[in-house]
Protein backbone atom coordinates (compact mmCIF):
# COMPACT_ATOMS: atom_id res chain seq x y z
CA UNK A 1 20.58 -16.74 4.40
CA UNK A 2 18.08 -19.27 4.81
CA UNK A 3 19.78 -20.28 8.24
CA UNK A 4 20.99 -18.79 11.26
CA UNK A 5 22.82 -21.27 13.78
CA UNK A 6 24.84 -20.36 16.16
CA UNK A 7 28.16 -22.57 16.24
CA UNK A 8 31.15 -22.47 17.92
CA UNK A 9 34.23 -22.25 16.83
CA UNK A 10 37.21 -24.01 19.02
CA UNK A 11 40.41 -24.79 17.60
CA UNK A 12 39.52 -23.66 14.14
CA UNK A 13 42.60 -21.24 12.80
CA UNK A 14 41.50 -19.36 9.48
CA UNK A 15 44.52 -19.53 7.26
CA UNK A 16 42.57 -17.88 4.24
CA UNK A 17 39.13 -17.20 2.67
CA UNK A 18 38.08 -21.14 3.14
CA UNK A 19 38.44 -23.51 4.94
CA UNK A 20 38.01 -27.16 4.40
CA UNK A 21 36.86 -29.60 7.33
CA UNK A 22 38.51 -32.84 8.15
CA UNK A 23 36.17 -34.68 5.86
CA UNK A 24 37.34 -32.42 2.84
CA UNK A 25 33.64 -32.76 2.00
CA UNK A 26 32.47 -29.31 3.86
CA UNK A 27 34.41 -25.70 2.86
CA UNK A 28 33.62 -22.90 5.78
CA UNK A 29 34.38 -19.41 3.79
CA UNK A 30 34.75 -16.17 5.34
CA UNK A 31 31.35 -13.99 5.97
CA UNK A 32 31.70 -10.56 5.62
CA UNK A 33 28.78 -8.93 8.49
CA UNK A 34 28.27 -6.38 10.74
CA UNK A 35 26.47 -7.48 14.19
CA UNK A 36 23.72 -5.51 16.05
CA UNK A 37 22.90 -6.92 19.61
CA UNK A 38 19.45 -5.53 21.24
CA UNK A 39 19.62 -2.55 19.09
CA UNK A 40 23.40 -1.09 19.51
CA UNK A 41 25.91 -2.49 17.04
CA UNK A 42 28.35 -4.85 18.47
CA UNK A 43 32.46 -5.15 16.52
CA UNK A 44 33.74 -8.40 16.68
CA UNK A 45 37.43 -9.14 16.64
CA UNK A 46 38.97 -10.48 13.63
CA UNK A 47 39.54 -13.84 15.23
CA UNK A 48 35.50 -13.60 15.70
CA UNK A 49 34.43 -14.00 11.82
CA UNK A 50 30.81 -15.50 10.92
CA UNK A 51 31.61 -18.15 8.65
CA UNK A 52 29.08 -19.46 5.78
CA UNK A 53 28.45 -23.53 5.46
CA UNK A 54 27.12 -24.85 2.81
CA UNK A 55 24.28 -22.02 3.13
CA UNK A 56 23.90 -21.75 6.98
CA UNK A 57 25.55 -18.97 9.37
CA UNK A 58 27.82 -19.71 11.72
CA UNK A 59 28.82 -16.76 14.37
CA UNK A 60 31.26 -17.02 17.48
CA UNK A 61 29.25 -18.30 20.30
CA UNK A 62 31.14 -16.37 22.87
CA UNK A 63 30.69 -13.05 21.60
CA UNK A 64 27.42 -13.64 20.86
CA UNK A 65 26.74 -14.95 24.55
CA UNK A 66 28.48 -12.22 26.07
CA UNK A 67 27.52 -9.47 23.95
CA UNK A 68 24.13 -10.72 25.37
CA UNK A 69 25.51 -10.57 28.72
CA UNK A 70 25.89 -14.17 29.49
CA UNK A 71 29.18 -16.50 30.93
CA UNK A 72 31.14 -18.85 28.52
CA UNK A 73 33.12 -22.06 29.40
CA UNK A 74 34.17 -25.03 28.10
CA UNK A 75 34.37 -28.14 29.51
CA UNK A 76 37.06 -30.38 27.43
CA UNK A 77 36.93 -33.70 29.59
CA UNK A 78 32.85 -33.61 29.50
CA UNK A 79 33.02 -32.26 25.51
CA UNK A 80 30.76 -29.79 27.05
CA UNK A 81 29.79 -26.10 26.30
CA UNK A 82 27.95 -24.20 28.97
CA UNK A 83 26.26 -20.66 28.66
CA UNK A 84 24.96 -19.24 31.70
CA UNK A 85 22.94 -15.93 31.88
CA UNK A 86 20.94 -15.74 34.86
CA UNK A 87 20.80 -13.61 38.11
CA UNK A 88 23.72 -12.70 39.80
CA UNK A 89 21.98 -13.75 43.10
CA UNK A 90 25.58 -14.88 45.03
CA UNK A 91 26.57 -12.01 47.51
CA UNK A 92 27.94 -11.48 51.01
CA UNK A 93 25.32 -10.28 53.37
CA UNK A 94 27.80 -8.28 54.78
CA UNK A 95 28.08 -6.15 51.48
CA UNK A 96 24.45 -6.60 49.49
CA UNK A 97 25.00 -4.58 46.83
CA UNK A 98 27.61 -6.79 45.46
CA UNK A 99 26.24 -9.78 43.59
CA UNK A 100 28.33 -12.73 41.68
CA UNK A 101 26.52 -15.27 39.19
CA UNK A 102 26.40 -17.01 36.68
CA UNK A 103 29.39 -19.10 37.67
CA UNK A 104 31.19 -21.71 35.55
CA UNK A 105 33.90 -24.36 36.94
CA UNK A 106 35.86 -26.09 33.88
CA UNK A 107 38.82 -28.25 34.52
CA UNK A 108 42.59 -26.94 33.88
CA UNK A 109 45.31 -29.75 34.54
CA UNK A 110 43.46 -31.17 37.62
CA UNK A 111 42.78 -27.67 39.27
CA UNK A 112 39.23 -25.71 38.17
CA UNK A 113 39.06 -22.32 36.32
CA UNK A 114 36.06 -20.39 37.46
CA UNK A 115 34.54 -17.63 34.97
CA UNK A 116 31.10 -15.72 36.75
CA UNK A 117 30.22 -11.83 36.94
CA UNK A 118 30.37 -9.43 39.41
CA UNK A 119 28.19 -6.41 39.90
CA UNK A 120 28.14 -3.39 42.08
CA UNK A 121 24.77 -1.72 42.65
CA UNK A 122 24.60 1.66 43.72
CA UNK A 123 27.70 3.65 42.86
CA UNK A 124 28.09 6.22 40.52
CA UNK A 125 30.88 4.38 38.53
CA UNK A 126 32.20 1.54 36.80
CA UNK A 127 35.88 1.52 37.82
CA UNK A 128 36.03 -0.12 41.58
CA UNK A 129 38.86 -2.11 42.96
CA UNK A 130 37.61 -5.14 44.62
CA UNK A 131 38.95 -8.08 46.08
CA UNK A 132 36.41 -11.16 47.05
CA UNK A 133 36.74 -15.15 48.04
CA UNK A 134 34.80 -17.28 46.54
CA UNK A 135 34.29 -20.61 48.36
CA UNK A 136 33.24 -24.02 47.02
CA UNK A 137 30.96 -26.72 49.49
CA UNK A 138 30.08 -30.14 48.63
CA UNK A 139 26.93 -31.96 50.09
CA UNK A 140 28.22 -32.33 53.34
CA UNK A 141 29.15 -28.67 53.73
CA UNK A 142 32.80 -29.57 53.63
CA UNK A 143 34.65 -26.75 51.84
CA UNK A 144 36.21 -28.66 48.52
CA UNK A 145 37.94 -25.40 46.84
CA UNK A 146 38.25 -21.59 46.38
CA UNK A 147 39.28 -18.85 44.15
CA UNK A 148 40.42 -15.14 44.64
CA UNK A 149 38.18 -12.66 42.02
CA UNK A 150 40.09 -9.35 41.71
CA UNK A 151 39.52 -6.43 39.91
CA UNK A 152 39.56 -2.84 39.04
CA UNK A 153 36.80 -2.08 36.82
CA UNK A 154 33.41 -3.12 38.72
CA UNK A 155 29.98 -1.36 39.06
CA UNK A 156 27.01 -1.05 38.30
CA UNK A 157 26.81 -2.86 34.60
CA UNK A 158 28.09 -7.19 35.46
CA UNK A 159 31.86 -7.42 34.63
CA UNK A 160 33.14 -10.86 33.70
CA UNK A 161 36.30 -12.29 35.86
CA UNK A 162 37.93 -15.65 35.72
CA UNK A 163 39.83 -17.08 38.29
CA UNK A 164 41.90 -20.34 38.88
CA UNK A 165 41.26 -22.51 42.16
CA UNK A 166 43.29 -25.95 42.93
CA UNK A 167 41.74 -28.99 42.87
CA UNK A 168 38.40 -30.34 40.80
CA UNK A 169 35.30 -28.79 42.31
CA UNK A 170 33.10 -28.65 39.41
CA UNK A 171 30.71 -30.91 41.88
CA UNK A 172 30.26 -28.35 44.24
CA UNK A 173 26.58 -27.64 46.19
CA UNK A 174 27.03 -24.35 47.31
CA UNK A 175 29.22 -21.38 47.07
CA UNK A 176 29.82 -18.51 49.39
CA UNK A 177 30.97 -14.82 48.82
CA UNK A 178 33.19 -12.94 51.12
CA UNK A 179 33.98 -9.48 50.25
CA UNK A 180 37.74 -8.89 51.75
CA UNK A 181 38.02 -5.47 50.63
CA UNK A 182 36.70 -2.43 48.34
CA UNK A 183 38.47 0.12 47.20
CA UNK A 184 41.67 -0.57 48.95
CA UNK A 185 39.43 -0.79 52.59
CA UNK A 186 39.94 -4.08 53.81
CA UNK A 187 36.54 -5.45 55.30
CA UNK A 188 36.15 -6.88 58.56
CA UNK A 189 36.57 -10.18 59.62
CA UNK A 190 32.84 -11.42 60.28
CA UNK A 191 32.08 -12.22 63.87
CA UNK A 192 30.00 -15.01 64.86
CA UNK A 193 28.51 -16.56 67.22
CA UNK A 194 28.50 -20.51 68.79
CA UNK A 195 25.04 -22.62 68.82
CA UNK A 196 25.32 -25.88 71.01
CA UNK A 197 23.27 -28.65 70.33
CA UNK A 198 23.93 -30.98 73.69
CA UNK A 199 21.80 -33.73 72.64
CA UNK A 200 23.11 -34.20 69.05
CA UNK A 201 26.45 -33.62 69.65
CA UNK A 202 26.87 -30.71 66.77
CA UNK A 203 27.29 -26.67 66.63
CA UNK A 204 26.38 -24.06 64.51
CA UNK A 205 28.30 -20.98 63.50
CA UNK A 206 25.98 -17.93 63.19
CA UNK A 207 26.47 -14.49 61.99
CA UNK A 208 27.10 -11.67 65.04
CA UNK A 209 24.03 -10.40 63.50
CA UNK A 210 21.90 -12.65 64.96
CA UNK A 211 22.51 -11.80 68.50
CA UNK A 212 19.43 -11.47 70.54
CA UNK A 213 17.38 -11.62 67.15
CA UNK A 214 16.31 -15.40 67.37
CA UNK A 215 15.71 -18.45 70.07
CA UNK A 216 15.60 -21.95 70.27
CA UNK A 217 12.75 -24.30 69.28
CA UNK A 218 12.37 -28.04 69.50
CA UNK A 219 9.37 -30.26 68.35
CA UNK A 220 8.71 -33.76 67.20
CA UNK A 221 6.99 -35.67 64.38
CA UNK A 222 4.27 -37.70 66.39
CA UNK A 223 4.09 -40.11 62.98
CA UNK A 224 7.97 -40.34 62.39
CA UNK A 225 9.18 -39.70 65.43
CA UNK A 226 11.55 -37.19 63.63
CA UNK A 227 12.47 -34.25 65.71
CA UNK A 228 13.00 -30.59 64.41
CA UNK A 229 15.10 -27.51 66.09
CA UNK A 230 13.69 -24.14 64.82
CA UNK A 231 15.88 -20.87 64.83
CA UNK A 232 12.91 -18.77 65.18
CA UNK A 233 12.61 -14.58 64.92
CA UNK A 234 11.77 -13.26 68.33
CA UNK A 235 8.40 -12.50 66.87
CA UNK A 236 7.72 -16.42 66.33
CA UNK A 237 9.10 -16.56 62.20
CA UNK A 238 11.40 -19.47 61.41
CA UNK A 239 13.77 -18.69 59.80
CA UNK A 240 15.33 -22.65 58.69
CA UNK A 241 15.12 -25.69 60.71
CA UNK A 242 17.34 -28.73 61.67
CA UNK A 243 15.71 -32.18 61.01
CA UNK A 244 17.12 -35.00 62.44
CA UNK A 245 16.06 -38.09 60.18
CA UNK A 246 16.88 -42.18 60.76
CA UNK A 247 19.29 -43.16 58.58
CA UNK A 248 16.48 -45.09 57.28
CA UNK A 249 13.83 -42.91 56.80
CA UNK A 250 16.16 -40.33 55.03
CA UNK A 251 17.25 -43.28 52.20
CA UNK A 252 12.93 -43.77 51.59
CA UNK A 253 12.06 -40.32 51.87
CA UNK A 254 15.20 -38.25 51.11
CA UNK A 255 15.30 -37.72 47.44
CA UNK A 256 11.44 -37.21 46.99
CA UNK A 257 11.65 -34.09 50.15
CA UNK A 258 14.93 -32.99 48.03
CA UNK A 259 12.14 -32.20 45.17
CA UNK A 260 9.28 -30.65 46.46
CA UNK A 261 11.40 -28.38 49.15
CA UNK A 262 14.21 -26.38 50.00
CA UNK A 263 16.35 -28.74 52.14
CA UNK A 264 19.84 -29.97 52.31
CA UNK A 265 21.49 -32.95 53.64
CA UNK A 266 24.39 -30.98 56.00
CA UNK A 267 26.17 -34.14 57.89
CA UNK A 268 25.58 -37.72 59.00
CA UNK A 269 26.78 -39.61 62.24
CA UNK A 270 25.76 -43.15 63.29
CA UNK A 271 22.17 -43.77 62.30
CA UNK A 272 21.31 -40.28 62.17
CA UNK A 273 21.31 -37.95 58.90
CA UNK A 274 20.75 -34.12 59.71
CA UNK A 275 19.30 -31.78 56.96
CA UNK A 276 18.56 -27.89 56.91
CA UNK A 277 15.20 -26.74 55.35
CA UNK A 278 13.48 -23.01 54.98
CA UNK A 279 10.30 -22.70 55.41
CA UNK A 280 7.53 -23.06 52.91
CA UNK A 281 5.72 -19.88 53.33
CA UNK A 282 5.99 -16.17 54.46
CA UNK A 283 7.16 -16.18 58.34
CA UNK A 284 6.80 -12.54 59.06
CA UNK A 285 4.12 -9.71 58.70
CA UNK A 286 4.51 -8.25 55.17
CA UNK A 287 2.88 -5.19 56.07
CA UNK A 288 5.86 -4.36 59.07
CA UNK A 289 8.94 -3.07 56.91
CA UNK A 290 11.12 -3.58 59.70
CA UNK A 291 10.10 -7.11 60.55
CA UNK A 292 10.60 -7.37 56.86
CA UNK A 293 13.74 -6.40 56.35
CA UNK A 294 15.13 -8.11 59.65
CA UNK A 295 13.79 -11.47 58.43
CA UNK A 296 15.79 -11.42 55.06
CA UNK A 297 19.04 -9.95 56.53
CA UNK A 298 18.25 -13.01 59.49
CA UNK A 299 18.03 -15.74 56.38
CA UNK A 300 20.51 -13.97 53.72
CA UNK A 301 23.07 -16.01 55.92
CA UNK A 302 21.59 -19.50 55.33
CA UNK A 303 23.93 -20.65 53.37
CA UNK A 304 26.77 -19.41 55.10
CA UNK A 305 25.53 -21.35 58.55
CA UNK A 306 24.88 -24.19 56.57
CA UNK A 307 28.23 -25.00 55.88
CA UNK A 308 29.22 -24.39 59.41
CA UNK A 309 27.79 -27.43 61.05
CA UNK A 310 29.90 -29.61 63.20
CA UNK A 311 29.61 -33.15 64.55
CA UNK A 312 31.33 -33.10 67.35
CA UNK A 313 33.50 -36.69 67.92
């Protein structure tokens, strides 16, 4: 074969050794091969057939993508087919060694099917009941959807799930993991904590954890005029900030800070827009373990207070 394409093959039902296209102009026949995937063979089902046309390959996209390890979905309103094989990098601080990624939201009747994997570092097995939430955030951190992933068979290799959610939230920002139980153990409800912000009117939820690990820092742009309130590490790190931009200045500058940094627009009252950003470089001593590792467990809940911020009326 002089060509190897992958296609894929939707709606297509193979009533016999060819088949002819719409057109009548094209005939697909039948292509009798074996697969090997990254050196270990791979079986395809029968309704996964390579097909030959007019001298090119074409294989089954979705056992190709996740014999590779990658996500599938298909998007029928958008015509779209997306393939996602990235990091799992989604997990509950709470539980770290359980990661969910490479997420897809496709439409289903005006409700959203979600397909992603789930992994489970650092067990000895593959077969683990567990039972997680999976929340969906739009730009203003208002929560826009969720699905229930449940399962029997997760470890340490990613296993695939799919899950059904109401409502259309393909156009979410931000998704959060909560792990509600492994194993038959339920987990606990997180605790948090209440920040006040008297002069802006808004509060923050943050993570138990962060009891008597942080403080309270205020300064202001002397060009813009644009204050910032750091949640610092006792040791001086910040770990994000609050910036309080005009409504103004945020329509000039917004989109062009969007690029170059890690910030989010998280509400907007009156004149006033209020963002979250990390830092830009390393806040803590790399050569103190323990500062370390406080630091990342400190930020691993950004996104979670993120989406807790509350104008007050």
């Amino acid at each position: 074969m002089k060509k190897f394409i992958l296609g894929l093959l939707c709606g297509l039902v193979i009533a016999s050794s060819s088949v002819a296209f719409a057109s009548g102009s094209i005939k697909a026949l039948l292509f009798p091969v074996s697969f090997e995937i990254n050196g270990s063979t791979a079986t395809a089902s029968s309704s996964a057939q390579a097909l030959n046309v007019n001298g090119s390959t074409y294989v089954p996209l979705r056992f190709i993508a996740e014999s590779l390890g990658a996500t599938v979905g298909y998007d029928a309103e958008l015509q779209r087919i997306i393939v996602k094989n990235g990091e799992l990098n989604l997990k509950d601080p709470d539980y770290a060694d359980i990661k969910v990624g490479n997420l897809i939201v496709t439409p289903s009747g005006g409700n959203s099917i979600v397909t992603g994997q789930l992994i489970f570092a650092g067990v000895g097995n593959s077969k683990n009941k567990i039972s997680a939430t999976l929340s969906f955030y739009n730009d203003n951190s208002r929560k826009i959807g969720e699905v229930l992933i449940k399962g029997n068979q997760f470890g340490v290799e990613a296993q695939a799930f799919t899950a059904k959610g109401t409502g259309d939230f393909r156009a979410y920002s931000t998704a959060i993991l909560h792990v509600d139980a492994v194993n038959d153990k339920a987990a606990p409800k997180p605790a948090s904590i209440i920040y006040k912000n008297s002069k802006y009117n808004f509060t923050l939820q943050l993570p138990a954890y962060w009891e008597g690990r942080y403080k309270v820092e205020s300064s202001v742009n002397a060009a813009s005029d644009r204050e910032s309130i750091h949640f610092v590490t006792n040791q001086g790190g910040i770990i994000f900030s609050i910036l309080v931009w005009s409504s103004q200045e945020w329509k000039e500058q917004g989109a062009m800070t969007q690029e170059v940094t890690q910030i989010w627009k998280i509400g907007e009252q009156g004149d006033k827009v209020f963002t979250i950003i990390l830092p830009g470089d390393v806040q803590y001593v790399t050569e103190n373990e323990e500062q370390t590792a406080e630091y990342h467990k400190l930020v691993s809940y950004i996104d979670l207070i993120k989406t807790s911020f509350k104008l007050q009326e």
